[in-house]
Protein backbone atom coordinates (compact mmCIF):
# COMPACT_ATOMS: atom_id res chain seq x y z
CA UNK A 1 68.05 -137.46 -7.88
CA UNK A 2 71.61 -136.78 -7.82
CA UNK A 3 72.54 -133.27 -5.44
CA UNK A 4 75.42 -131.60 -4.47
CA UNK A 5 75.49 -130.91 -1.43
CA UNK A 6 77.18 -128.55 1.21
CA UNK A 7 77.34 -129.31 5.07
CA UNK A 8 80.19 -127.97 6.76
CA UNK A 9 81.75 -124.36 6.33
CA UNK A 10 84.91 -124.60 4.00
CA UNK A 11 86.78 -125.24 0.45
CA UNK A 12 85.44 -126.31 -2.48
CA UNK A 13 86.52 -129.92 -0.90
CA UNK A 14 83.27 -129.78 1.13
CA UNK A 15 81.24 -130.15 -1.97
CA UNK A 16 79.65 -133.14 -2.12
CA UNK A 17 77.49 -135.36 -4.37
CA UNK A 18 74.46 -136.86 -2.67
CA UNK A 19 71.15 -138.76 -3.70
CA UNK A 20 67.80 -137.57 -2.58
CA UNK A 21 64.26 -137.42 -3.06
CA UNK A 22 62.89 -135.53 -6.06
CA UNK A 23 61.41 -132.46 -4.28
CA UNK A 24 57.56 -131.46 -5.18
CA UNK A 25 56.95 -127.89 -6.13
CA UNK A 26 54.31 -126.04 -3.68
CA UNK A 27 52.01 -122.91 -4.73
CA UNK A 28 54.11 -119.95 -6.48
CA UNK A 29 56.57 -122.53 -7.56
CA UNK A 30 58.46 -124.66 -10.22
CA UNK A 31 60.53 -127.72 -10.60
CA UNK A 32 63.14 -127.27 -13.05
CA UNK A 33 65.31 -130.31 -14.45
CA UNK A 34 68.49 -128.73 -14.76
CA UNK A 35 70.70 -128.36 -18.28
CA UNK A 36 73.56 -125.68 -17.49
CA UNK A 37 74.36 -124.25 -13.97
CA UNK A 38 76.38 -121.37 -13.36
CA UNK A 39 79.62 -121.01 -11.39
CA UNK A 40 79.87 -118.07 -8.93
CA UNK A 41 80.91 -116.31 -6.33
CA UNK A 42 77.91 -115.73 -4.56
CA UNK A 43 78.42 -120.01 -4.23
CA UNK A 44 81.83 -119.51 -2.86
CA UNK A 45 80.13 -116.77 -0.09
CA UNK A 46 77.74 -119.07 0.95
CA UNK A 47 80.16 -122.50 0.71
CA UNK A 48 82.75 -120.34 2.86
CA UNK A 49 79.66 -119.01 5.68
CA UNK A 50 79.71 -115.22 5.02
CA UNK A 51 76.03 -115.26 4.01
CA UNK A 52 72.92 -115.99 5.53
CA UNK A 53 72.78 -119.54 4.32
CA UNK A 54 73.06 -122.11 6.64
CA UNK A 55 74.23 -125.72 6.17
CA UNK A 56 73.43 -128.09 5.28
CA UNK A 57 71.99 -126.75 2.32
CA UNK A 58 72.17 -127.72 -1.36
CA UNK A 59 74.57 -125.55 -3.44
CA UNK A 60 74.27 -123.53 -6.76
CA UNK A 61 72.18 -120.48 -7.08
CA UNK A 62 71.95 -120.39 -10.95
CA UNK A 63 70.91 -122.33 -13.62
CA UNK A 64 69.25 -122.98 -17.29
CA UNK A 65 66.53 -125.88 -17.54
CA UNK A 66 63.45 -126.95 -18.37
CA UNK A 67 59.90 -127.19 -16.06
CA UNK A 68 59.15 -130.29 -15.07
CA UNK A 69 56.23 -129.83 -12.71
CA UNK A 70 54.55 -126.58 -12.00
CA UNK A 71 53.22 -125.81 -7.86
CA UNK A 72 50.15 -124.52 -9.44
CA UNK A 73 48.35 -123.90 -12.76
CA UNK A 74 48.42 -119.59 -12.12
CA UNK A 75 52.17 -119.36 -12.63
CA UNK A 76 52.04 -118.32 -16.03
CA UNK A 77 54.34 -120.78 -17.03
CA UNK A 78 54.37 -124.25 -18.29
CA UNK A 79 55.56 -127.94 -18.24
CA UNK A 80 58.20 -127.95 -20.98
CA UNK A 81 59.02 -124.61 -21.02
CA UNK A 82 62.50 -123.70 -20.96
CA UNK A 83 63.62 -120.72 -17.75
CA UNK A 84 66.31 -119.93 -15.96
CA UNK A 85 66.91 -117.88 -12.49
CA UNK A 86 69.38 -116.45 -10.52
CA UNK A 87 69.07 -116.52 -6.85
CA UNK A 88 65.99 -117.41 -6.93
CA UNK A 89 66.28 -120.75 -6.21
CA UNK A 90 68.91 -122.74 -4.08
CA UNK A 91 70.01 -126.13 -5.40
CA UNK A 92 71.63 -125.20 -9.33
CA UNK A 93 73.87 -127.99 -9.15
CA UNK A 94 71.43 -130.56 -8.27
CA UNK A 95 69.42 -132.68 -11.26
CA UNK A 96 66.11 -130.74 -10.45
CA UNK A 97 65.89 -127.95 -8.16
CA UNK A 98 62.58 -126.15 -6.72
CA UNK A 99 62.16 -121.93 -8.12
CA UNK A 100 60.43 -119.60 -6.79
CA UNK A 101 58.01 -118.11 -9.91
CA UNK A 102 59.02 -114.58 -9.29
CA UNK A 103 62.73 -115.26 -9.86
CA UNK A 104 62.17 -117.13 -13.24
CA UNK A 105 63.24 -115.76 -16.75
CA UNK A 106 61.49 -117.20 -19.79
CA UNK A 107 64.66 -118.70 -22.15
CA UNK A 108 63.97 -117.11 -26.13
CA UNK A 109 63.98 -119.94 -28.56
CA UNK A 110 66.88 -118.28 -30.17
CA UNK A 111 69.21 -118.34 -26.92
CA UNK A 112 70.88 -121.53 -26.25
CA UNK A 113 71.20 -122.47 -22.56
CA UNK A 114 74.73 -121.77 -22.36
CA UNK A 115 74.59 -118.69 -23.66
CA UNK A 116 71.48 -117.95 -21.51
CA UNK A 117 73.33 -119.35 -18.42
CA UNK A 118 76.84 -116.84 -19.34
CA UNK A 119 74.01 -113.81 -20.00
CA UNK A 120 71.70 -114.56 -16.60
CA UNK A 121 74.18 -113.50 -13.17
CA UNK A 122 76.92 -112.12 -14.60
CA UNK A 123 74.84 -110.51 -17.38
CA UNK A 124 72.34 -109.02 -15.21
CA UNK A 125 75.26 -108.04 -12.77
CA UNK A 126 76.84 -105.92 -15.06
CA UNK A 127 73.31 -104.44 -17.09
CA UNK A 128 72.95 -102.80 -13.36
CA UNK A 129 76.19 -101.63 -12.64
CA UNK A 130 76.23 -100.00 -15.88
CA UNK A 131 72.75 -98.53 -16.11
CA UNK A 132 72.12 -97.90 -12.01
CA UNK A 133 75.44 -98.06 -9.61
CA UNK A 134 76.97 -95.76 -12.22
CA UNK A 135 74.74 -94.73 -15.49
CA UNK A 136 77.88 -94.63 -17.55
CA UNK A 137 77.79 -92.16 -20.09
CA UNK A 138 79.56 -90.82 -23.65
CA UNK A 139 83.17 -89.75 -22.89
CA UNK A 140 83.19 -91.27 -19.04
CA UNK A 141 86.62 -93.18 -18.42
CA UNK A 142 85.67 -96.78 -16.69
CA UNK A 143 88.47 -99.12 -15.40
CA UNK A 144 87.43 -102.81 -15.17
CA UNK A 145 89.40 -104.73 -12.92
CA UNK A 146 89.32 -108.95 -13.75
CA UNK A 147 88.68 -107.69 -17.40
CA UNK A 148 88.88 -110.78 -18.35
CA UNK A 149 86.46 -112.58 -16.62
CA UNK A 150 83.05 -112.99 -17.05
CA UNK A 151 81.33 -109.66 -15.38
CA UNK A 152 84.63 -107.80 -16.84
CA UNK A 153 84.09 -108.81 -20.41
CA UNK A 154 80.74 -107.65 -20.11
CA UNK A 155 81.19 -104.31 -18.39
CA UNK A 156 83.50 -103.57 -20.71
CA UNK A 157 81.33 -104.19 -23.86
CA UNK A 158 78.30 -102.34 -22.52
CA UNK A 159 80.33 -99.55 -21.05
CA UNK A 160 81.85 -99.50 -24.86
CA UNK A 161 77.80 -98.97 -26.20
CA UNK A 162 77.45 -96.73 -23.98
CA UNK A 163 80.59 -94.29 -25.43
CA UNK A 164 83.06 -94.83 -22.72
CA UNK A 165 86.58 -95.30 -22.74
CA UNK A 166 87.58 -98.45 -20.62
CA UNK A 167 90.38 -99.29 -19.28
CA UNK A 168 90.92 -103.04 -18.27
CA UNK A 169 92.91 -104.65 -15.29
CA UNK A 170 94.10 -108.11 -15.63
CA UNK A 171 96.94 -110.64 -14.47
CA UNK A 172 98.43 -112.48 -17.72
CA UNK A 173 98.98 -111.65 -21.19
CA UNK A 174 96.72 -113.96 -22.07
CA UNK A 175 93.70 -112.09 -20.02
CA UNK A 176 94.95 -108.97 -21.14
CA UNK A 177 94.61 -109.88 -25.09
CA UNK A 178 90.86 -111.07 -24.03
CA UNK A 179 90.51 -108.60 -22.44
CA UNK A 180 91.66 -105.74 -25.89
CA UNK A 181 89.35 -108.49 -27.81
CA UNK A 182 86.26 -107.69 -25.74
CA UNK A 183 86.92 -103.86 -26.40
CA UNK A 184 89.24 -102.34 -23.33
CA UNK A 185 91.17 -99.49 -25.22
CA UNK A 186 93.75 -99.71 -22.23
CA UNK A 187 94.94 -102.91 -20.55
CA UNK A 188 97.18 -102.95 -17.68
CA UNK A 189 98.62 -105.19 -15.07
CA UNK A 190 97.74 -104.52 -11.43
CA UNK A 191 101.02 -102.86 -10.60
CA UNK A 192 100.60 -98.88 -10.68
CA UNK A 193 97.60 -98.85 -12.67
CA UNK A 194 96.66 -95.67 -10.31
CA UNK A 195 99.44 -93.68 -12.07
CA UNK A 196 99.02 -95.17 -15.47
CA UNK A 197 95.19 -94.28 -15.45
CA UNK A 198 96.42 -91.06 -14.50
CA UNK A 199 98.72 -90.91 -17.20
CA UNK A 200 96.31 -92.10 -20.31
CA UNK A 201 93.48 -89.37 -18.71
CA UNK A 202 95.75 -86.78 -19.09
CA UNK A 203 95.91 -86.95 -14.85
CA UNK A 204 92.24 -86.20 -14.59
CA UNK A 205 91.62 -89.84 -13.68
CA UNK A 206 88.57 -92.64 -14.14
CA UNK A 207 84.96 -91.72 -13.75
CA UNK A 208 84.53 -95.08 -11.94
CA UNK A 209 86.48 -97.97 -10.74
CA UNK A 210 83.89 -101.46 -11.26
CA UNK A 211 86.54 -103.60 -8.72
CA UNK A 212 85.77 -107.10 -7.56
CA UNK A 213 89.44 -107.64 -6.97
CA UNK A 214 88.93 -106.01 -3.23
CA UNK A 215 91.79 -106.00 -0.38
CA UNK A 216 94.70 -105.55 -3.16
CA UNK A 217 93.41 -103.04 -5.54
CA UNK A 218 91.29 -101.32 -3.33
CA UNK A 219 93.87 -98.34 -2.66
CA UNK A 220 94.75 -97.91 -5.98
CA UNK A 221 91.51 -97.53 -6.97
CA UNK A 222 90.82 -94.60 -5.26
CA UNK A 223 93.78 -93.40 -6.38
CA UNK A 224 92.95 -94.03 -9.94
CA UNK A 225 89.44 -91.84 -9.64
CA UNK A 226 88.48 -88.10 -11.24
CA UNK A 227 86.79 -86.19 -8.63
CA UNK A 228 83.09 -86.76 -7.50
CA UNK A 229 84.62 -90.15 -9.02
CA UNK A 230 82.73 -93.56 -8.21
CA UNK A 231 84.21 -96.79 -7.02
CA UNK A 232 81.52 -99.67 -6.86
CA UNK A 233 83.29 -102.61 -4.95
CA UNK A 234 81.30 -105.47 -6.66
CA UNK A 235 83.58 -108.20 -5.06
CA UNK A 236 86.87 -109.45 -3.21
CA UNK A 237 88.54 -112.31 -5.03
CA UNK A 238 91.65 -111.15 -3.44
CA UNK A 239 89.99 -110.81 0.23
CA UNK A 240 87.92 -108.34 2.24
CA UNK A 241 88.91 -104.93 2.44
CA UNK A 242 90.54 -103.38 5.50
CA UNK A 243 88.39 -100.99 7.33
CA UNK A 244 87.79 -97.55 5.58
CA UNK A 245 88.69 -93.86 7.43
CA UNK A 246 85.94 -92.22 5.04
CA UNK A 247 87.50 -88.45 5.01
CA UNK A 248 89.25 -90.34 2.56
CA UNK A 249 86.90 -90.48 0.32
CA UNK A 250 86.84 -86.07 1.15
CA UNK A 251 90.39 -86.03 0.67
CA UNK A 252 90.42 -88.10 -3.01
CA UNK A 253 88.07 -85.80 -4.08
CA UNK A 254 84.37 -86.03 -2.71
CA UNK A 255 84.58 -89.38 -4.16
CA UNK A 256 81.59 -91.86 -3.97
CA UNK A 257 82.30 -95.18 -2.50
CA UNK A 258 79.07 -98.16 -2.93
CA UNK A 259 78.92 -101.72 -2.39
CA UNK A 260 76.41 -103.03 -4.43
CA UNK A 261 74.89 -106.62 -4.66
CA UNK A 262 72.92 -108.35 -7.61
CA UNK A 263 70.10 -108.97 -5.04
CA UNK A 264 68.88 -105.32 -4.48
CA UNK A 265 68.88 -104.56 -8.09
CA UNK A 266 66.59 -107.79 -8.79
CA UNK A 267 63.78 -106.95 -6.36
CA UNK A 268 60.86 -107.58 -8.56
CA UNK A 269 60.03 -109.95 -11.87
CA UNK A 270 59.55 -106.70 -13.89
CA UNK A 271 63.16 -105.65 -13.11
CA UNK A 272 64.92 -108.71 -13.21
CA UNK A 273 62.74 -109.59 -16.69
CA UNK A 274 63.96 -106.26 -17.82
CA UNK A 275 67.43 -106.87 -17.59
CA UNK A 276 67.23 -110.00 -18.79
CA UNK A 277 65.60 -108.81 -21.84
CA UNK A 278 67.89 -106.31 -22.27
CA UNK A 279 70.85 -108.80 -22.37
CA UNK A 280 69.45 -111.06 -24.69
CA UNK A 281 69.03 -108.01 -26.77
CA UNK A 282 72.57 -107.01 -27.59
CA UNK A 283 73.59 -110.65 -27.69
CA UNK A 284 70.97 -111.53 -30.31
CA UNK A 285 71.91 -108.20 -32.35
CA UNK A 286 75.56 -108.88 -32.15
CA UNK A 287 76.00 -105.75 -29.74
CA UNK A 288 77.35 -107.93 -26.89
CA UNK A 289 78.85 -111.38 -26.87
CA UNK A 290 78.68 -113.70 -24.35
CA UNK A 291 81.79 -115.95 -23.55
CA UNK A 292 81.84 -119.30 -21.82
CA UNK A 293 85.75 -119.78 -20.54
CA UNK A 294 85.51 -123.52 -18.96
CA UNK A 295 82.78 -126.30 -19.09
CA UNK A 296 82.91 -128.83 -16.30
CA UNK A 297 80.49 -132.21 -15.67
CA UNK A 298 78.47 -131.89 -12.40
CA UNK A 299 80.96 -134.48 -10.85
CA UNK A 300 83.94 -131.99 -10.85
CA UNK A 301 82.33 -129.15 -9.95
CA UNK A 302 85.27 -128.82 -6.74
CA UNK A 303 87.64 -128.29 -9.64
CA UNK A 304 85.16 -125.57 -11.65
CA UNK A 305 85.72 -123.39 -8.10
CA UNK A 306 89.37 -124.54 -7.28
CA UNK A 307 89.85 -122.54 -10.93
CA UNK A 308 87.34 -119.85 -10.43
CA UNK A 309 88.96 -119.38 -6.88
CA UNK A 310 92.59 -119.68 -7.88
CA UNK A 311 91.64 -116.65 -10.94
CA UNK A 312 92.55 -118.95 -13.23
CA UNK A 313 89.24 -118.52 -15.39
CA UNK A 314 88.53 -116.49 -18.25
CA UNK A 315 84.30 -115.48 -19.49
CA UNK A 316 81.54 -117.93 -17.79
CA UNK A 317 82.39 -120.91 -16.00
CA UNK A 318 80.12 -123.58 -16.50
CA UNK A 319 78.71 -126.72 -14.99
CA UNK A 320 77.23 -129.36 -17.50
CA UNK A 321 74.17 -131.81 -16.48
């Protein structure tokens, strides 16, 4: 089977396409011949060495398919059956991959993979940060940095369910119009936004900052925040954050300061099911939609992450088997 394949530390140049033996699924597993992988940066964190992950290994931790051999006959699933995972298996960008049975989510007929694949990491990512990191509520003010991009769309449409006011961070005018589409009633650019949240909350400030921009925004968002105000620092596109002198977080305000991961909120079937469901949901009602930005073939998948590195994407990036 074809693979991708990472073993060295580095850019998305160290990507590369290999053929190896179709692996056999053991007890508590599937095999799943791969239809749609997703693009993230949890792959860029492990391509790059800041996880646990060590090379060689074979890269993509997402992806939409169908079962192709099962480890056992007590997994509850079934040859056929369409499922898709998110960290729950490594190997997303391969032609099959091996998935551990806890981590699988049973595809409804009337979810297409794509959709399913744009609905499973970033989906899940933001049901959580919305429901758990910070239970957003009727009349909270939320600022969504990236707004346009795939967890940002999505943030902001659930946090918009939920009754809050949402004000959206991006870098173009072409993000920020995707970003008013998807339902931000503010859009900004990242200059000042502290002091123009400030200004549209009547200087009482955001209820929480959702920012996976990291080392440039990072101030500002603490700056933009009420007090007892939340920032959840869900990633650093823009590089790690500096070292923080927490009276700071006294001195803002008694401000709460987390730095959640998809993993912890994912512990068990039930709960990752359970999101899951909940996504599919408000995209089958029409509540929330799902939107795929790029679609790349397997074979350029260095080019899907030059993009998604470079901020150039907008929604899900996808890779097509």
């Amino acid at each position: 089977m074809k693979t991708i394949t990472v073993t060295e530390f580095g850019g998305p140049e160290v990507l590369c396409a290999e053929e190896s033996p179709v692996p056999s699924p053991q007890p508590g597993e599937v095999l799943v011949r791969l239809k749609v992988s997703g693009v993230n940066f949890l792959d860029v964190a492990q391509r790059r060495g800041a996880t646990p992950v060590s090379v060689p290994f074979r890269a993509g931790v997402e992806g939409v398919g169908e079962i192709a051999a099962l480890g056992d006959d007590e997994t509850g699933f079934e040859v056929g059956q369409r499922v898709g995972w998110l960290a729950g298996g490594q190997g997303s960008f391969s032609e099959y991959a091996i998935v551990d049975t806890e981590k699988l989510v049973p595809i409804p007929d009337d979810i297409d993979d794509e959709t399913a694949a744009a609905a499973l990491m970033q989906g899940v990512t933001a049901h959580y940060l919305t429901t758990d990191t910070f239970p957003v509520s009727e009349g909270d003010v939320v600022v969504v940095h990236a707004a346009a991009g795939g967890v940002g769309q999505l943030v902001t449409q659930i946090a918009k369910l939920k009754g809050a006011r949402v004000i959206g961070t991006t870098s173009t005018p072409e993000k920020a119009a995707t970003a008013t589409a998807h339902g931000a009633d503010f859009v900004f650019d990242y200059d000042h936004f502290a002091a123009r949240t400030r200004e549209v909350t009547e200087g009482i400030g955001a209820s929480v900052v959702y920012d996976g921009v990291g080392k440039t925004t990072f101030d500002d968002s603490l700056r933009a925040l009420r007090v007892r105000g939340t920032l959840a620092l869900i990633g650093n596109a823009s590089g790690p954050v500096d070292p923080l002198e927490v009276n700071r977080l006294n001195s803002g305000g008694s401000l709460f300061l987390t730095r959640p991961t998809v993993m912890h909120h994912i512990r068990t079937s039930e709960e990752l099911n359970r999101r899951a469901a909940d996504m599919f949901d408000w995209i089958r009602e029409g509540r929330v939609k799902v939107s795929i930005g790029n679609r790349y073939p397997v074979a350029e998948v260095s080019d899907a992450f030059r993009a998604l590195e470079a901020r150039e994407t907008q929604g899900k990036a996808l890779l097509i088997h």
